[in-house]
PDB file of N, CA and C in Angstrom:
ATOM      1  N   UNK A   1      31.667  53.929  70.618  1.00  0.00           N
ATOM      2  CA  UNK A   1      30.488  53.123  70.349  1.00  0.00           C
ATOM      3  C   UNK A   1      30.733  52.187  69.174  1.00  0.00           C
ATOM      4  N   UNK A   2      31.231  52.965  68.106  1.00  0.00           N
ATOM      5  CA  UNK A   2      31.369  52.152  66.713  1.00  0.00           C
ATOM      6  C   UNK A   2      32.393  51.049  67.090  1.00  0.00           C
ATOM      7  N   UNK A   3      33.383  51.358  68.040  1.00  0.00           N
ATOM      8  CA  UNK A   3      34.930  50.373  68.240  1.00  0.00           C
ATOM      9  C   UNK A   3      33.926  49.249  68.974  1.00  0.00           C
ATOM     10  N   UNK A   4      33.215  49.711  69.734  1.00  0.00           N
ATOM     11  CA  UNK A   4      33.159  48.225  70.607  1.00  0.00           C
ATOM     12  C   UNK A   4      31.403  47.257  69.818  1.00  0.00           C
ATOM     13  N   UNK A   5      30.936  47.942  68.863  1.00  0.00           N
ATOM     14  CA  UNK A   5      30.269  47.020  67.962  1.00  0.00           C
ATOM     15  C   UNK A   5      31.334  45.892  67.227  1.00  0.00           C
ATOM     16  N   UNK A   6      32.164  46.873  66.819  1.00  0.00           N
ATOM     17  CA  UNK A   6      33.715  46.016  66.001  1.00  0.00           C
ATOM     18  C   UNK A   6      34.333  44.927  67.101  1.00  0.00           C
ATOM     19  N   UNK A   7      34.463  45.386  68.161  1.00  0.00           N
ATOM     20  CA  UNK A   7      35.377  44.371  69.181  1.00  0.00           C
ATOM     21  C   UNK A   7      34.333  43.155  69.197  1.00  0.00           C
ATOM     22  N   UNK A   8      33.068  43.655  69.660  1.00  0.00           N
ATOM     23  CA  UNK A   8      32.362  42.391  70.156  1.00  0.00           C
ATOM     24  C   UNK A   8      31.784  41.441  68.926  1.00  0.00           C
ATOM     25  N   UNK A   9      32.007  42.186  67.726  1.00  0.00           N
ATOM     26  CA  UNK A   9      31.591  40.925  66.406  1.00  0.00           C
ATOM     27  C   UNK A   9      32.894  40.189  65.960  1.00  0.00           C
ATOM     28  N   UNK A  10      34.229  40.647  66.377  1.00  0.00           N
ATOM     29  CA  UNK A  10      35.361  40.134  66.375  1.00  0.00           C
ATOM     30  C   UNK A  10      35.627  38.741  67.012  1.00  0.00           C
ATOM     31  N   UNK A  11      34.798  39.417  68.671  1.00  0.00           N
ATOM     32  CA  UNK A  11      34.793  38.371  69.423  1.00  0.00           C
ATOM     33  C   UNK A  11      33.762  37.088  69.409  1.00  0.00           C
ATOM     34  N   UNK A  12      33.077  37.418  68.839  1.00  0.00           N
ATOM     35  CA  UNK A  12      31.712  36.336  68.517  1.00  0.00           C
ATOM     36  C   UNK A  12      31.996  35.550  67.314  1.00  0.00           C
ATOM     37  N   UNK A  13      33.256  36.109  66.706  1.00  0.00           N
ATOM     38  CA  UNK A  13      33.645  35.032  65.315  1.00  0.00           C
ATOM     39  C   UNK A  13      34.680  34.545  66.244  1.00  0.00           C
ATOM     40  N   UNK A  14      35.376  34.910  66.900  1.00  0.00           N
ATOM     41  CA  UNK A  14      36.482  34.095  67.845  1.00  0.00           C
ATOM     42  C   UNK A  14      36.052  32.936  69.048  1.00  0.00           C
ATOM     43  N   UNK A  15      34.422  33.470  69.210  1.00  0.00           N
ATOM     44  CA  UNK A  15      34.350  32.601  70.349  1.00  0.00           C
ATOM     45  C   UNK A  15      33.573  31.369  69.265  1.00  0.00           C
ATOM     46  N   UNK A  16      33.289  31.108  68.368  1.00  0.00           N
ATOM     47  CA  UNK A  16      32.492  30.203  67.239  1.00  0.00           C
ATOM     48  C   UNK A  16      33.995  29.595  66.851  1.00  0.00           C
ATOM     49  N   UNK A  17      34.613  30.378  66.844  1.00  0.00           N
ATOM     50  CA  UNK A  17      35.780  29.144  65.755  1.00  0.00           C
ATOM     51  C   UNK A  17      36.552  28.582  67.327  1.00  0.00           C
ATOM     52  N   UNK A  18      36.698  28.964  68.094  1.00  0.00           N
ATOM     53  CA  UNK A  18      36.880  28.085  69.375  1.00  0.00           C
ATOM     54  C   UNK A  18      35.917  27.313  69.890  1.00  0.00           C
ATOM     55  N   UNK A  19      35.174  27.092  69.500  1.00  0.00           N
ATOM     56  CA  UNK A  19      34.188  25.941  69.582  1.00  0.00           C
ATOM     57  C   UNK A  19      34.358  24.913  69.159  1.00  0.00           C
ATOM     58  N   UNK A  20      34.069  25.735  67.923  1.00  0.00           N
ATOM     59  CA  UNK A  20      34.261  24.220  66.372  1.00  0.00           C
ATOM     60  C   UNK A  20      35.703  23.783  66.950  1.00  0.00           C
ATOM     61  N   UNK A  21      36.922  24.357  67.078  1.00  0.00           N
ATOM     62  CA  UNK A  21      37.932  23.606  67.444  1.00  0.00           C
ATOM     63  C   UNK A  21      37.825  22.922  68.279  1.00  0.00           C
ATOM     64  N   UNK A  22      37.516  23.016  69.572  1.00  0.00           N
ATOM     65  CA  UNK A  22      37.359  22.197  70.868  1.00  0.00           C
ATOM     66  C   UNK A  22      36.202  21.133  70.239  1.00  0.00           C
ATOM     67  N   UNK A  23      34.995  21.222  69.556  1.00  0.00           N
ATOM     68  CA  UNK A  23      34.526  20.404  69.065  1.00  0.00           C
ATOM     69  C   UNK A  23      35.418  18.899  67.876  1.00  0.00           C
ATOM     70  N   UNK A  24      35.627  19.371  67.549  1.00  0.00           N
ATOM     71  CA  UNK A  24      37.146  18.551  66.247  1.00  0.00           C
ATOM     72  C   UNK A  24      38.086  18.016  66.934  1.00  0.00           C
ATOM     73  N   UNK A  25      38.421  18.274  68.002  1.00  0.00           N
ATOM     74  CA  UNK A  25      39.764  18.021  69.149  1.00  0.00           C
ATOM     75  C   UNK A  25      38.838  16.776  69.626  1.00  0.00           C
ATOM     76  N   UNK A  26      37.778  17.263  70.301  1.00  0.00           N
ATOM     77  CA  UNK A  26      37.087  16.020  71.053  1.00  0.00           C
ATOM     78  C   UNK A  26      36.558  14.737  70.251  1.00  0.00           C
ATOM     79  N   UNK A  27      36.471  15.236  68.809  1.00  0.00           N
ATOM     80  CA  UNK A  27      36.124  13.908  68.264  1.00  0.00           C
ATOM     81  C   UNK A  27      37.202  13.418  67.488  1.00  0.00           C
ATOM     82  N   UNK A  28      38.419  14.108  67.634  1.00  0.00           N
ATOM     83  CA  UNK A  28      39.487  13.627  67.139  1.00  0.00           C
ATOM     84  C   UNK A  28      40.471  12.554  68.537  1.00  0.00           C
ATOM     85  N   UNK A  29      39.873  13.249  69.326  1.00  0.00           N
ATOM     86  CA  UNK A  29      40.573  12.263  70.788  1.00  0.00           C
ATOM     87  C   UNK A  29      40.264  11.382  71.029  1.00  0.00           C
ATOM     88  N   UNK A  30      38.798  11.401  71.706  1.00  0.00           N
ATOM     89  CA  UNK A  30      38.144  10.499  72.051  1.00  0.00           C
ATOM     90  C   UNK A  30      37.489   9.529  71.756  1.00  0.00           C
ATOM     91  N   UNK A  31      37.327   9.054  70.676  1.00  0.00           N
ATOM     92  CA  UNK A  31      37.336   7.897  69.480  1.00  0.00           C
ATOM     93  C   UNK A  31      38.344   7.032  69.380  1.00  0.00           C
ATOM     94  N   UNK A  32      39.258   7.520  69.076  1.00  0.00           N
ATOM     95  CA  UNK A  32      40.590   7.047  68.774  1.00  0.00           C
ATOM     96  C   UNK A  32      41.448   6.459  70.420  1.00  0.00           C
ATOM     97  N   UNK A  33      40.949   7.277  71.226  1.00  0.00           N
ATOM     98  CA  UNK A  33      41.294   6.832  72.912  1.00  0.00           C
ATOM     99  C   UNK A  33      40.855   5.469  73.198  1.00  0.00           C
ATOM    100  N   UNK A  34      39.446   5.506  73.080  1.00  0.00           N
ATOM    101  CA  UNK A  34      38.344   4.632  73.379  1.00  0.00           C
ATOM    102  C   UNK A  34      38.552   3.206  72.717  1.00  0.00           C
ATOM    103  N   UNK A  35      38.955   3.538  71.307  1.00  0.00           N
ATOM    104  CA  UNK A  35      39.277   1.963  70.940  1.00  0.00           C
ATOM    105  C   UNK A  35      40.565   1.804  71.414  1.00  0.00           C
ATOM    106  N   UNK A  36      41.439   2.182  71.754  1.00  0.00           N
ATOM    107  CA  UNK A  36      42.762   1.899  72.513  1.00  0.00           C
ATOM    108  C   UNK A  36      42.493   1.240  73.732  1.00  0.00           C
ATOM    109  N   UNK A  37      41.704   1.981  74.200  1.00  0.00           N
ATOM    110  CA  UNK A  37      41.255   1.141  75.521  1.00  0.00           C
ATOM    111  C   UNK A  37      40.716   0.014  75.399  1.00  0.00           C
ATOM    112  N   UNK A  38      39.878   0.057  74.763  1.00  0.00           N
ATOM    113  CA  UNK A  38      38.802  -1.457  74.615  1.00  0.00           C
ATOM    114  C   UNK A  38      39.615  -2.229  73.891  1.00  0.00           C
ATOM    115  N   UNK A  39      40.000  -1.750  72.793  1.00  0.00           N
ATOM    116  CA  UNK A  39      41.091  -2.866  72.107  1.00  0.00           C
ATOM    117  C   UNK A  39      41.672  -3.445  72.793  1.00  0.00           C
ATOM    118  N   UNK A  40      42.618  -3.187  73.281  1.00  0.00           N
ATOM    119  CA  UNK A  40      43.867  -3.900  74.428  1.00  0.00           C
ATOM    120  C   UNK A  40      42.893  -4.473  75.311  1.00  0.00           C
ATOM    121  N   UNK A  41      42.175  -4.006  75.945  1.00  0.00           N
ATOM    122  CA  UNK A  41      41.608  -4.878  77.137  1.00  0.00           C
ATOM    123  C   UNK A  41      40.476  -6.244  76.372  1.00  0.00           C
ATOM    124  N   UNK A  42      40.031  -5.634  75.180  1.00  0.00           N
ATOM    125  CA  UNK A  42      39.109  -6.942  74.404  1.00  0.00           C
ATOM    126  C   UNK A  42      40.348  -8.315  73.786  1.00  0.00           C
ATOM    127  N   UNK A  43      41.166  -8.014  73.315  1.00  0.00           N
ATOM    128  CA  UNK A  43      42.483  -8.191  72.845  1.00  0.00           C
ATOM    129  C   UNK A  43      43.418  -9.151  73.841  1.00  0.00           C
ATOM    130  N   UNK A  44      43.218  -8.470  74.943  1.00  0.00           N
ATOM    131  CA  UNK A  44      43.882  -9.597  76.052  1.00  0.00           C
ATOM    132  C   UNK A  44      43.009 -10.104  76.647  1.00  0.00           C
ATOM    133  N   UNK A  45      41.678 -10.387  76.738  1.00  0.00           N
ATOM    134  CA  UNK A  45      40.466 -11.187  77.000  1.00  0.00           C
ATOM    135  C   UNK A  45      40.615 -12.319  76.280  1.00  0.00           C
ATOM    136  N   UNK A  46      40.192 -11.911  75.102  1.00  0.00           N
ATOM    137  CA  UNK A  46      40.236 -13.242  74.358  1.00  0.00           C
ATOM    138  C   UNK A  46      41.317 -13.338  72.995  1.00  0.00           C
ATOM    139  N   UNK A  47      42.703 -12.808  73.563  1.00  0.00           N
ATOM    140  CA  UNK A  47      44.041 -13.504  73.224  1.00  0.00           C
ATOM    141  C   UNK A  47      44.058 -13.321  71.773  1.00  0.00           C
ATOM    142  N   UNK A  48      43.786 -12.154  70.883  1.00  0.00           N
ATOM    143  CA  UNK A  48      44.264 -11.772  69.832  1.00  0.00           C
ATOM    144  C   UNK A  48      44.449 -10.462  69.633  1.00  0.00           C
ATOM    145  N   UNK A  49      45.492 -10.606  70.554  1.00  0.00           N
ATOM    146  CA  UNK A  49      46.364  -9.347  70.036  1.00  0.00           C
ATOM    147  C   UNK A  49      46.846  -9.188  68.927  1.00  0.00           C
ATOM    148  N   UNK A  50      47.022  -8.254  67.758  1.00  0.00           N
ATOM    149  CA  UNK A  50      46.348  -6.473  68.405  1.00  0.00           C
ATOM    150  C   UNK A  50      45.131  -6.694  67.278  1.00  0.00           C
ATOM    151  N   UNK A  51      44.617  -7.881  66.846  1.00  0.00           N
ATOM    152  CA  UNK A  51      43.482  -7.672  65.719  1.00  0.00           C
ATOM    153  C   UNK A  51      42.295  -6.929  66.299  1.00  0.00           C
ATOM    154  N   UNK A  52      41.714  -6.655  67.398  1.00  0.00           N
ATOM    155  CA  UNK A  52      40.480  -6.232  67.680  1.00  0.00           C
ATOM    156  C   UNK A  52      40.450  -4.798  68.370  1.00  0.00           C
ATOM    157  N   UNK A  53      41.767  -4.518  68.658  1.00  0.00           N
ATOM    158  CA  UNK A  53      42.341  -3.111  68.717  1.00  0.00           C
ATOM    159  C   UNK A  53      42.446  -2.329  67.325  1.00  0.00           C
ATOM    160  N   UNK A  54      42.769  -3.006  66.594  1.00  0.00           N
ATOM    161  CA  UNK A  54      43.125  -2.727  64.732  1.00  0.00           C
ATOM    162  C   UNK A  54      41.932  -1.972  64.577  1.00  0.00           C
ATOM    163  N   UNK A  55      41.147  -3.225  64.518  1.00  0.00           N
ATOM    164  CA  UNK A  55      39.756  -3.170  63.882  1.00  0.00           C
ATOM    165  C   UNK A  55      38.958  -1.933  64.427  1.00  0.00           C
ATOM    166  N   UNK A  56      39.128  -1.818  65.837  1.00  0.00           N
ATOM    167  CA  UNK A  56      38.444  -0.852  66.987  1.00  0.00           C
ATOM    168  C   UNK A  56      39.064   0.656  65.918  1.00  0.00           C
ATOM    169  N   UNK A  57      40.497   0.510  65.928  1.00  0.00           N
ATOM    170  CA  UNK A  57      41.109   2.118  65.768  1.00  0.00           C
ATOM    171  C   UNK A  57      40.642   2.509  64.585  1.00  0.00           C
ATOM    172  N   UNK A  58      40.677   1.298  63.394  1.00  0.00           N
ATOM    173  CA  UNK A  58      40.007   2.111  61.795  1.00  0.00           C
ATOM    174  C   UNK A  58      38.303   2.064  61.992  1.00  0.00           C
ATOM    175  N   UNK A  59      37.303   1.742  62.855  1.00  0.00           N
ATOM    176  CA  UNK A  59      36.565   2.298  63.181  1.00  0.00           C
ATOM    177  C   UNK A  59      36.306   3.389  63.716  1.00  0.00           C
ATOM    178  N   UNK A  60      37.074   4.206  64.762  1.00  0.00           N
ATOM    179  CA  UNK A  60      37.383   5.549  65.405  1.00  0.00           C
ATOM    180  C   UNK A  60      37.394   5.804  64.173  1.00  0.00           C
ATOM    181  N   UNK A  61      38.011   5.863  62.827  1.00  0.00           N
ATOM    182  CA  UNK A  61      39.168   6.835  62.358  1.00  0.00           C
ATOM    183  C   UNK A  61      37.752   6.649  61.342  1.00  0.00           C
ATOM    184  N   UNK A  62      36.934   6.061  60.564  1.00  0.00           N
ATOM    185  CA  UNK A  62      36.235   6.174  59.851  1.00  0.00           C
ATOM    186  C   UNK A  62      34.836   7.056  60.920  1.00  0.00           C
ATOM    187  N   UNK A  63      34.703   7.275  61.743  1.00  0.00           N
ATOM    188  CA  UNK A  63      33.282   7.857  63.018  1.00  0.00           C
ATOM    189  C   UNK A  63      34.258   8.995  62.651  1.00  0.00           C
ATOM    190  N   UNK A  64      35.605   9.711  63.211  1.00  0.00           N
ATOM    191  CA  UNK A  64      36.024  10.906  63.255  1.00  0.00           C
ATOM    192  C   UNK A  64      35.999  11.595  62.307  1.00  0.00           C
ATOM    193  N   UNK A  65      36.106  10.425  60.830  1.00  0.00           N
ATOM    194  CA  UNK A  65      36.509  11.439  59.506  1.00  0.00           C
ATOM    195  C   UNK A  65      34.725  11.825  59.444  1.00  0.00           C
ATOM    196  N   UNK A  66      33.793  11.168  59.531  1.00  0.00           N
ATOM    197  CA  UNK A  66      32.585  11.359  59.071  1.00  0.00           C
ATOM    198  C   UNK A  66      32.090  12.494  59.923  1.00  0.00           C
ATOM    199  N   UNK A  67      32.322  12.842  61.375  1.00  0.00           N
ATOM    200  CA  UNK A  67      31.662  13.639  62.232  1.00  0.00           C
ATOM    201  C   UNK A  67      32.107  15.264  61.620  1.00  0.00           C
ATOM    202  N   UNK A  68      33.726  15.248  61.184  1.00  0.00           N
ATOM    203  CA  UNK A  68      34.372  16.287  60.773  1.00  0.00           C
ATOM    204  C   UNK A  68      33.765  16.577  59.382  1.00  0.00           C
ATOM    205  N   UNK A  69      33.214  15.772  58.549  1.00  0.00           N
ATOM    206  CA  UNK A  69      32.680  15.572  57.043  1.00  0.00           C
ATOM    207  C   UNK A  69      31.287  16.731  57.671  1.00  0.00           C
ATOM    208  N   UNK A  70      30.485  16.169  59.213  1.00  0.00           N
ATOM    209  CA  UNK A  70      29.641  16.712  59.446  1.00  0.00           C
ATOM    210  C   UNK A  70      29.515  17.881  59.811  1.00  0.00           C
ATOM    211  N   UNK A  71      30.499  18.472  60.338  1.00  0.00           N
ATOM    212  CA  UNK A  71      30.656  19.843  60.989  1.00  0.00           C
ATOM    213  C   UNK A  71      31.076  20.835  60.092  1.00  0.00           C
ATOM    214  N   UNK A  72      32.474  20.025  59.080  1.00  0.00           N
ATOM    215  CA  UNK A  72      32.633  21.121  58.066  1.00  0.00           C
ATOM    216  C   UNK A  72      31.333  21.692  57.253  1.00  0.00           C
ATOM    217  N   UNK A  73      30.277  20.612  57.012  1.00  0.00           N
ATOM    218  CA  UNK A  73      29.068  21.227  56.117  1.00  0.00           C
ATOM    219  C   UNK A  73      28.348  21.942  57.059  1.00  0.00           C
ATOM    220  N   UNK A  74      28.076  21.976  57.937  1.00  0.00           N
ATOM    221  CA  UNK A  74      27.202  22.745  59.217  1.00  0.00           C
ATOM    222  C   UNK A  74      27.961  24.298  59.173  1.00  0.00           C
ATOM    223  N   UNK A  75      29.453  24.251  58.858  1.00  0.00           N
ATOM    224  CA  UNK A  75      29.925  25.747  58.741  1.00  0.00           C
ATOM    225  C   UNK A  75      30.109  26.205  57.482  1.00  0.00           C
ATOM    226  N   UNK A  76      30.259  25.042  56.760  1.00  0.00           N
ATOM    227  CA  UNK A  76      30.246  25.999  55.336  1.00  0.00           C
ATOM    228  C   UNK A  76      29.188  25.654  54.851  1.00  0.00           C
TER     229      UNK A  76
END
């Protein structure tokens, strides 16, 4: 009885920090994907390559650092 109170609060801190990871992964990907995409395709639209891809990726990268700024305070 006592072992499987222990297993299953083991597992409920394991299934929370696999969250938050898969959460951090997705906003570490898909930001950074997204202006890749649009960049290049905005970029060869209207013929300034790679400035609007640039601009796109340090936007991702300033949204990702802030979302992670957000989650770390939500857990600690």
């Amino acid at each position: 009885m006592m072992n499987e109170k222990k297993e299953k609060q083991a597992n409920a801190w394991f299934g929370d920090a696999l969250k938050l990871f898969a959460r951090l992964n997705i906003w570490a990907v898909f930001p950074v994907l997204l202006a890749v995409l649009a960049g290049k395709y905005l970029d060869n639209y209207f013929g300034t390559k790679p400035w609007i891809m640039v601009a796109l990726i340090v936007l991702a990268f300033n949204i990702t650092v802030y979302k992670f700024w957000k989650e770390a305070n939500k857990v600690l």
